[in-house]
PDB file of N, CA and C in Angstrom:
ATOM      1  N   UNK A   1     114.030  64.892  84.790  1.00  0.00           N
ATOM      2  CA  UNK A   1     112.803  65.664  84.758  1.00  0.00           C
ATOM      3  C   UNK A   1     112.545  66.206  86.163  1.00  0.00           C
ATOM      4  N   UNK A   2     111.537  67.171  86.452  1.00  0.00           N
ATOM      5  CA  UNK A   2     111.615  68.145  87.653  1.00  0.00           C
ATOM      6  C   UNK A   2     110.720  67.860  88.580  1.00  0.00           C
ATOM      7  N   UNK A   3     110.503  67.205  89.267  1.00  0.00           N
ATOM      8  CA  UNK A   3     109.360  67.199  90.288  1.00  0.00           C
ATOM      9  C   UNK A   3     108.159  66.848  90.151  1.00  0.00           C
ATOM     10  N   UNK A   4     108.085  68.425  89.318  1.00  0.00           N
ATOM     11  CA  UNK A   4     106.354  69.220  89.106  1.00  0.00           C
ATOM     12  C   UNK A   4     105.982  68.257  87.766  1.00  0.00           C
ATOM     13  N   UNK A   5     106.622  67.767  87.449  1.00  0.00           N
ATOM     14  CA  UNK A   5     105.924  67.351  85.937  1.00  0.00           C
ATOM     15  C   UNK A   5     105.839  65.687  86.187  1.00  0.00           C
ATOM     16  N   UNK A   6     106.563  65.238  86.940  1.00  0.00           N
ATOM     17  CA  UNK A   6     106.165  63.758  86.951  1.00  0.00           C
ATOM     18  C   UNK A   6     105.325  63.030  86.899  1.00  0.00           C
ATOM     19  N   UNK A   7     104.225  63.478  88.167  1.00  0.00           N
ATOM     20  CA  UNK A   7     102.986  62.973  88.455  1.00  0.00           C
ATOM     21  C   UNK A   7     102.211  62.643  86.803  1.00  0.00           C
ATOM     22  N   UNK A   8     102.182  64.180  86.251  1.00  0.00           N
ATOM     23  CA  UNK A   8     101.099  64.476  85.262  1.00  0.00           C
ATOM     24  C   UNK A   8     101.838  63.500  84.315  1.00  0.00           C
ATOM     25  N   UNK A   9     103.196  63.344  84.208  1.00  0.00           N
ATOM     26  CA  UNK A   9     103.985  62.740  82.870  1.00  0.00           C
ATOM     27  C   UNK A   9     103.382  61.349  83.145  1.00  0.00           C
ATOM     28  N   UNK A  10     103.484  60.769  84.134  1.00  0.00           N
ATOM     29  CA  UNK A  10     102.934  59.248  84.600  1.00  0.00           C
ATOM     30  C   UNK A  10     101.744  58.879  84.114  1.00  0.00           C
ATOM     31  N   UNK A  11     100.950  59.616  84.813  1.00  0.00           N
ATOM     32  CA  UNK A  11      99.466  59.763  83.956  1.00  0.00           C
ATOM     33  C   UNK A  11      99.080  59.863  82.863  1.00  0.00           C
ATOM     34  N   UNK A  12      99.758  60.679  82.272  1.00  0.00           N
ATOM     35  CA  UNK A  12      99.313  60.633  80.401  1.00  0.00           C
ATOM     36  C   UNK A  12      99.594  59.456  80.037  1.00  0.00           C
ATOM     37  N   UNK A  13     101.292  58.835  80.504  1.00  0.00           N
ATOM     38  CA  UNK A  13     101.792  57.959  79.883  1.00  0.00           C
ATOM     39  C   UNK A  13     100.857  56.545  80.416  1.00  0.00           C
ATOM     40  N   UNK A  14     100.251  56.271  80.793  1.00  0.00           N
ATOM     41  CA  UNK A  14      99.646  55.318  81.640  1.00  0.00           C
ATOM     42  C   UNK A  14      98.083  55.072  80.713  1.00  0.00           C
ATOM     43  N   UNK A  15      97.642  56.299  80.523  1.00  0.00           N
ATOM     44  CA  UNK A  15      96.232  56.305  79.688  1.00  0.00           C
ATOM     45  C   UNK A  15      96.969  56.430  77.861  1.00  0.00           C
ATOM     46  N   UNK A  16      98.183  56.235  77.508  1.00  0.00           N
ATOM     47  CA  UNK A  16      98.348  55.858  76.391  1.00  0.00           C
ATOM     48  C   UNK A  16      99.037  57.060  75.337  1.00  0.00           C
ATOM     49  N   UNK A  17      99.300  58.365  76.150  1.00  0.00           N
ATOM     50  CA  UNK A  17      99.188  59.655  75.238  1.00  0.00           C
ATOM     51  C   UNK A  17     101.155  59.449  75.439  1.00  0.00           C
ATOM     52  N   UNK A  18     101.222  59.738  74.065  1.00  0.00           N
ATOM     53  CA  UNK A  18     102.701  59.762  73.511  1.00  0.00           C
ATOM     54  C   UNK A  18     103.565  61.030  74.253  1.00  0.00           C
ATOM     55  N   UNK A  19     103.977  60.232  75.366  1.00  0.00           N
ATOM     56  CA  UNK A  19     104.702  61.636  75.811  1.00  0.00           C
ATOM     57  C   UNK A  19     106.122  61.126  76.215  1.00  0.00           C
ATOM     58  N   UNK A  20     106.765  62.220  75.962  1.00  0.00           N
ATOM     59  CA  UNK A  20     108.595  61.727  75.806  1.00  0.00           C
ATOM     60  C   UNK A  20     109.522  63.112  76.770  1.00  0.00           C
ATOM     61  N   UNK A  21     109.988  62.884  77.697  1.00  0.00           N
ATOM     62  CA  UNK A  21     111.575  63.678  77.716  1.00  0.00           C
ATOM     63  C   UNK A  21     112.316  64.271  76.858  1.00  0.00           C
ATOM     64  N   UNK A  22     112.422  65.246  77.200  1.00  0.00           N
ATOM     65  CA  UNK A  22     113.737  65.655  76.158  1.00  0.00           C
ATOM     66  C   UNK A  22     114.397  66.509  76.506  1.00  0.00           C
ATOM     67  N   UNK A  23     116.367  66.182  76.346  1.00  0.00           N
ATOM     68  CA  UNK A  23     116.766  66.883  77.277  1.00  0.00           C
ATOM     69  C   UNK A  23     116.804  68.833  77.105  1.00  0.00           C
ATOM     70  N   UNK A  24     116.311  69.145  76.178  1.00  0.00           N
ATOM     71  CA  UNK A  24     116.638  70.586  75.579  1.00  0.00           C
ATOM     72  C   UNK A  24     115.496  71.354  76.738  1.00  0.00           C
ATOM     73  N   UNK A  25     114.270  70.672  77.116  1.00  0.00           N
ATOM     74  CA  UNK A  25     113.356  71.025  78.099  1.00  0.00           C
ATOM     75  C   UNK A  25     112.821  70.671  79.649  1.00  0.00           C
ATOM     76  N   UNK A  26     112.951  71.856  80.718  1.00  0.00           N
ATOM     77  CA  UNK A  26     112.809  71.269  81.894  1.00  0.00           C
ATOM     78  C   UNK A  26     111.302  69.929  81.883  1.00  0.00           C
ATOM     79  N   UNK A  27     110.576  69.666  81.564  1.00  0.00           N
ATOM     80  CA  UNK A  27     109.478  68.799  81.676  1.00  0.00           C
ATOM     81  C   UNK A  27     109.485  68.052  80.339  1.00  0.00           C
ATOM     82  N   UNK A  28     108.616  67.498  79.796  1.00  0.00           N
ATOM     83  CA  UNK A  28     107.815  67.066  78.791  1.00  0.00           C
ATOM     84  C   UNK A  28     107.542  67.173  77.541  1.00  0.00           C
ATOM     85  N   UNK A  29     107.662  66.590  76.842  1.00  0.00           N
ATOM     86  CA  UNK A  29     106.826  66.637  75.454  1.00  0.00           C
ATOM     87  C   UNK A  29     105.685  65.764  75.143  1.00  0.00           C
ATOM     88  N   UNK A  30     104.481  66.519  74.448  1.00  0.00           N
ATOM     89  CA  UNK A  30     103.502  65.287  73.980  1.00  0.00           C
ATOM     90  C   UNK A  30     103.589  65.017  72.607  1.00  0.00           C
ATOM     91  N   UNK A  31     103.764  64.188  71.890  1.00  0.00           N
ATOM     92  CA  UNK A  31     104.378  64.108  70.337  1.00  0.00           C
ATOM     93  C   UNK A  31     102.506  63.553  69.495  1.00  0.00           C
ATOM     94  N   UNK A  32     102.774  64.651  68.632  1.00  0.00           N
ATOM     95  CA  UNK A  32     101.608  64.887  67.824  1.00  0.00           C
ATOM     96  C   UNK A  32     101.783  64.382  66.412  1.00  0.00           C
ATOM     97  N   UNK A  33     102.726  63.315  66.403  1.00  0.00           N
ATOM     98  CA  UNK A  33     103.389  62.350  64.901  1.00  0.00           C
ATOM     99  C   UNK A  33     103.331  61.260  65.392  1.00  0.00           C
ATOM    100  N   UNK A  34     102.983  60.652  66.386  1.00  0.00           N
ATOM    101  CA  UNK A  34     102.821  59.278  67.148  1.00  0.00           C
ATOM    102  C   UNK A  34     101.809  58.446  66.559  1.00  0.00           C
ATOM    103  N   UNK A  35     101.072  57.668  65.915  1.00  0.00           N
ATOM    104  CA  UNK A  35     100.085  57.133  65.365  1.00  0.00           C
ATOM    105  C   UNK A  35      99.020  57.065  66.395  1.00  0.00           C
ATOM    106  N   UNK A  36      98.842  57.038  67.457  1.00  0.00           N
ATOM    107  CA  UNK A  36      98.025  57.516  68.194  1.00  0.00           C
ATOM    108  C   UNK A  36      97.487  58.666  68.926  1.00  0.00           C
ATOM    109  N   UNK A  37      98.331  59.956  68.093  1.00  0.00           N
ATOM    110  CA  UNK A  37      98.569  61.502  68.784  1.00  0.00           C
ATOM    111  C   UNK A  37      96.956  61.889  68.625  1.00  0.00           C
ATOM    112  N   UNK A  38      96.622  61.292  67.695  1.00  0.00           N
ATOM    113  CA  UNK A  38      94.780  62.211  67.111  1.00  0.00           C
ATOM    114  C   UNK A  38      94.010  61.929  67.945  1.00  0.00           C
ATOM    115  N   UNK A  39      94.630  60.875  69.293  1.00  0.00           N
ATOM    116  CA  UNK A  39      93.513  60.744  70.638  1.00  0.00           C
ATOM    117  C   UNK A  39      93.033  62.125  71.399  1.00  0.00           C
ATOM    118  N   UNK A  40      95.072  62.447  71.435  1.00  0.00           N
ATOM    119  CA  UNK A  40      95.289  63.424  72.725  1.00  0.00           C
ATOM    120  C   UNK A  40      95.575  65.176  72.101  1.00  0.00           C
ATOM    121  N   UNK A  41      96.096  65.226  70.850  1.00  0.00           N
ATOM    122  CA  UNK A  41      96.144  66.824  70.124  1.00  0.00           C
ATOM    123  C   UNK A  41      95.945  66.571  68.487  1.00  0.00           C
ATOM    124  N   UNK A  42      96.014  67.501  67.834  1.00  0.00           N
ATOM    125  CA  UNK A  42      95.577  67.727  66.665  1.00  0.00           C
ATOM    126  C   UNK A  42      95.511  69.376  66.724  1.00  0.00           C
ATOM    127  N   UNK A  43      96.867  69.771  65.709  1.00  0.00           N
ATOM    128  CA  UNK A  43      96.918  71.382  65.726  1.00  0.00           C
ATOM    129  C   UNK A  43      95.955  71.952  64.212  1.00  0.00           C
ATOM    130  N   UNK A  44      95.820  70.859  63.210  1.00  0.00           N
ATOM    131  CA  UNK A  44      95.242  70.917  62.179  1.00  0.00           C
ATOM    132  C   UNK A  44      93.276  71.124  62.181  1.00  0.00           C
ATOM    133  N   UNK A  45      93.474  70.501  63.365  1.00  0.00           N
ATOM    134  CA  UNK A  45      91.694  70.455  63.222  1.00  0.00           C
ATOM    135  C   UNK A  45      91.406  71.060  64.738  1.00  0.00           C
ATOM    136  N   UNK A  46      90.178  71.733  65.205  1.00  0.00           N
ATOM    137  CA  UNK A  46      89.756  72.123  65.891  1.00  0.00           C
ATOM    138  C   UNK A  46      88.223  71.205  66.418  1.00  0.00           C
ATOM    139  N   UNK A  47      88.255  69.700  67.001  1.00  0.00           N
ATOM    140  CA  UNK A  47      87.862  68.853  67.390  1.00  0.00           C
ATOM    141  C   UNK A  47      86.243  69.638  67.868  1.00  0.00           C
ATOM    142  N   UNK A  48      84.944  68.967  67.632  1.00  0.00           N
ATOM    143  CA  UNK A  48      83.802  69.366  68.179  1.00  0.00           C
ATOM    144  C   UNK A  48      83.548  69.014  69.529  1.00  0.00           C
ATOM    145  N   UNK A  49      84.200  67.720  69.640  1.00  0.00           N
ATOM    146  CA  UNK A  49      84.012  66.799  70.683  1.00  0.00           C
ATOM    147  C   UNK A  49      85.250  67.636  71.781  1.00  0.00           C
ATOM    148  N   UNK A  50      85.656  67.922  71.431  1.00  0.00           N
ATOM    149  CA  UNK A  50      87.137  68.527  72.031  1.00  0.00           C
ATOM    150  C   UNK A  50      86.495  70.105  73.020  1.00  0.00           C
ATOM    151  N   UNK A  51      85.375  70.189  72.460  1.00  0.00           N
ATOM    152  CA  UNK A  51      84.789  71.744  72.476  1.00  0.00           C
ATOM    153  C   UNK A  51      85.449  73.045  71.888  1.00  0.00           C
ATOM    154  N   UNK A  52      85.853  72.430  70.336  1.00  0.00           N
ATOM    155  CA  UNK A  52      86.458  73.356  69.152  1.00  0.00           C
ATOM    156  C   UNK A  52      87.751  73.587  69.554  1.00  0.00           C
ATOM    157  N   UNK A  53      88.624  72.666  70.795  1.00  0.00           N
ATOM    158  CA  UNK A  53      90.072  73.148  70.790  1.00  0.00           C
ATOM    159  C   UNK A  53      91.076  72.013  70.597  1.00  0.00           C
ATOM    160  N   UNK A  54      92.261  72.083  69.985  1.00  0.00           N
ATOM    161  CA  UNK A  54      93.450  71.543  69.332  1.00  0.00           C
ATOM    162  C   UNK A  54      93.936  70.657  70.409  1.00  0.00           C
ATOM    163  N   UNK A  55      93.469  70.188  71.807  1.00  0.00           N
ATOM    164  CA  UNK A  55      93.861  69.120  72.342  1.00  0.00           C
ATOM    165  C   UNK A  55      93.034  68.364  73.254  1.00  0.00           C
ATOM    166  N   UNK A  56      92.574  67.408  73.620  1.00  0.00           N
ATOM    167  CA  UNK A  56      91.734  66.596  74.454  1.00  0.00           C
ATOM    168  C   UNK A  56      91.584  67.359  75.826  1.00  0.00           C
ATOM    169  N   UNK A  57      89.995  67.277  76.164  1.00  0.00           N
ATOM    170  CA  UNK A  57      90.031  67.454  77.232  1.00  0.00           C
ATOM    171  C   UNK A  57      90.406  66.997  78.414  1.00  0.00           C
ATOM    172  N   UNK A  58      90.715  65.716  78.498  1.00  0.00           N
ATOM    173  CA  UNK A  58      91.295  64.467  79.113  1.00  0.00           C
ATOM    174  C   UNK A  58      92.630  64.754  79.593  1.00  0.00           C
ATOM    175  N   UNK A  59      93.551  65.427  78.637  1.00  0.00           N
ATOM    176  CA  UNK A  59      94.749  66.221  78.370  1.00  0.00           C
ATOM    177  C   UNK A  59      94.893  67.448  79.326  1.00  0.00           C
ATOM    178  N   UNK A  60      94.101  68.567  79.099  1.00  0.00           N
ATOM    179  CA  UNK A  60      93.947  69.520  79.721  1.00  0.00           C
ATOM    180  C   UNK A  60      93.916  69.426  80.973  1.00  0.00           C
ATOM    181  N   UNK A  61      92.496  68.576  81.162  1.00  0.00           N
ATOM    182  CA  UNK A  61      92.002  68.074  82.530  1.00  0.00           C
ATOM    183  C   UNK A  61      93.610  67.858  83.971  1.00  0.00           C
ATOM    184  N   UNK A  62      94.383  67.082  83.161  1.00  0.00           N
ATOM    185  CA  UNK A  62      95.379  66.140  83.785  1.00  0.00           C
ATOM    186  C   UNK A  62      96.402  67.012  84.343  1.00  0.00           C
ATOM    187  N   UNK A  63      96.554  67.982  83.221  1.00  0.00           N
ATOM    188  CA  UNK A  63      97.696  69.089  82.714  1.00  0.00           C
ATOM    189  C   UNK A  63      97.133  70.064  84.259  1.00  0.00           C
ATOM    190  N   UNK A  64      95.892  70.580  84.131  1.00  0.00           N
ATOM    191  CA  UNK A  64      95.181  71.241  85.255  1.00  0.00           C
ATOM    192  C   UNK A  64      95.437  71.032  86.284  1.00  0.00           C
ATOM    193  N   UNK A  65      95.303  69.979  86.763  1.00  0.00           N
ATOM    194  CA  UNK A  65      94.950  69.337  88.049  1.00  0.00           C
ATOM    195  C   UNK A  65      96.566  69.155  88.556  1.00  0.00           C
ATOM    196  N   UNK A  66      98.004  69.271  88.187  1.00  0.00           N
ATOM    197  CA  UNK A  66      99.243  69.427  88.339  1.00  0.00           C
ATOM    198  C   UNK A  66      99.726  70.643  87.661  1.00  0.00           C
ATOM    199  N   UNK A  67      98.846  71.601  87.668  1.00  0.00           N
ATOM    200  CA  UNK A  67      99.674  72.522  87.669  1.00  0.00           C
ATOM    201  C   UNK A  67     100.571  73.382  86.251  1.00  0.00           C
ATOM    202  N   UNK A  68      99.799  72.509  85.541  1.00  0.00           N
ATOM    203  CA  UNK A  68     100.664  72.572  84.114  1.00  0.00           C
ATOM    204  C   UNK A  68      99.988  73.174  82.920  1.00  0.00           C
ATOM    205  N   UNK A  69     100.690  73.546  81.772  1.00  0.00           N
ATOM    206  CA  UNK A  69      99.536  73.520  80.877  1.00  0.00           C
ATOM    207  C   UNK A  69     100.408  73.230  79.612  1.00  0.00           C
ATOM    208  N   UNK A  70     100.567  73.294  77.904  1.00  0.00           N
ATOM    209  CA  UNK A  70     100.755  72.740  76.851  1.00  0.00           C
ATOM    210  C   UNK A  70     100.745  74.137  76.158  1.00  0.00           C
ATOM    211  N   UNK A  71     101.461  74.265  75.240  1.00  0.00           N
ATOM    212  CA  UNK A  71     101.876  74.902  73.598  1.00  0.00           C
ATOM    213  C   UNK A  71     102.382  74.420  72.855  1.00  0.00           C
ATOM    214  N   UNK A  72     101.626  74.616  71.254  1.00  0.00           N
ATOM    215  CA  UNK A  72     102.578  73.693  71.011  1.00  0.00           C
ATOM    216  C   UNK A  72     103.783  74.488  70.433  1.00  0.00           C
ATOM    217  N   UNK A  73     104.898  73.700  69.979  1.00  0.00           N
ATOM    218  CA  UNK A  73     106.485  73.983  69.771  1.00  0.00           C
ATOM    219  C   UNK A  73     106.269  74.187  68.239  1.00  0.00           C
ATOM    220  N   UNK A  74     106.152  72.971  67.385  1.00  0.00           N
ATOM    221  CA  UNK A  74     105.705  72.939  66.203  1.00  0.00           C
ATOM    222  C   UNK A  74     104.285  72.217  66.033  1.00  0.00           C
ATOM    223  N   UNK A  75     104.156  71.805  64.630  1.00  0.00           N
ATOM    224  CA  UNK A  75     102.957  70.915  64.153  1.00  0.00           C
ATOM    225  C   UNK A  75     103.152  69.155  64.741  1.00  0.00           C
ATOM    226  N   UNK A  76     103.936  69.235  65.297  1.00  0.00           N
ATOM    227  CA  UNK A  76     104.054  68.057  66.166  1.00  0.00           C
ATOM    228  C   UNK A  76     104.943  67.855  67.087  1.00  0.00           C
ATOM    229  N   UNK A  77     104.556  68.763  67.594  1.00  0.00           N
ATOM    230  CA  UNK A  77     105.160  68.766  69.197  1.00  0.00           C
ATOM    231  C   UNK A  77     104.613  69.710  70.079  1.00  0.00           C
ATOM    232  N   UNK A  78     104.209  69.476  71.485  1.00  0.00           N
ATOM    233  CA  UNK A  78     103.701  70.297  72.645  1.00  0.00           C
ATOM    234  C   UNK A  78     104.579  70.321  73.535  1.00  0.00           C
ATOM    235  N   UNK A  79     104.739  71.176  73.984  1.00  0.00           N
ATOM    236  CA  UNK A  79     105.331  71.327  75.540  1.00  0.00           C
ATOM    237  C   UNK A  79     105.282  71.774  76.879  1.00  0.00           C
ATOM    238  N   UNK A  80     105.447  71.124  77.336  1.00  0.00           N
ATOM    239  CA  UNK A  80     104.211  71.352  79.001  1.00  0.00           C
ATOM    240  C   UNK A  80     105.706  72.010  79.735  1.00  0.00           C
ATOM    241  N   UNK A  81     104.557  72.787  79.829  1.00  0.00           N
ATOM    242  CA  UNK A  81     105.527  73.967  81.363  1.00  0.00           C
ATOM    243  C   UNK A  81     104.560  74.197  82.440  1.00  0.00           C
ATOM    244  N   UNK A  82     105.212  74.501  83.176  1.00  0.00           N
ATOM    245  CA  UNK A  82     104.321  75.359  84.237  1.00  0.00           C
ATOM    246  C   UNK A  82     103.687  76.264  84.403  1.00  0.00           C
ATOM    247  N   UNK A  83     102.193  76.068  84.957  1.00  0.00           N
ATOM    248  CA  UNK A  83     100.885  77.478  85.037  1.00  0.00           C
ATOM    249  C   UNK A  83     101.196  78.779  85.952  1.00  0.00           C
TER     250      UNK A  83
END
């Protein structure tokens, strides 16, 4: 993995959010089939608490603050690249 994505990968993984390597992508994946994914995304529902968007602000926040941001790939899967 590249540098730029470590910090933030540490962090998610540390507060509990399902995030995995994979080699097809320079950074990250956050996996949205994890039994705990409905903390951190949800492409199905548009969260109130979320402020009507498909992933935690907690998420964003983290993603922000290194530089990064999330799309998702499919209905269960995101992938963090660079802002």
């Amino acid at each position: 993995m590249k540098r730029i994505y470590i910090k933030a990968f540490n962090q998610l993984k540390k507060l509990g959010c399902p995030v995995f390597e994979r080699g097809d992508v320079d950074g990250f994946i956050i996996s949205a089939e994890h039994p705990e994914s409905w903390q951190w995304a949800d492409i199905y529902t548009s969260r109130r608490d979320w402020g009507g968007q498909e992933t935690s602000p907690v998420l964003e926040k983290i993603l922000e603050d290194n530089r990064l941001f999330c799309e998702w790939e499919n209905a269960g899967c995101l992938i963090v690249h660079p802002a």
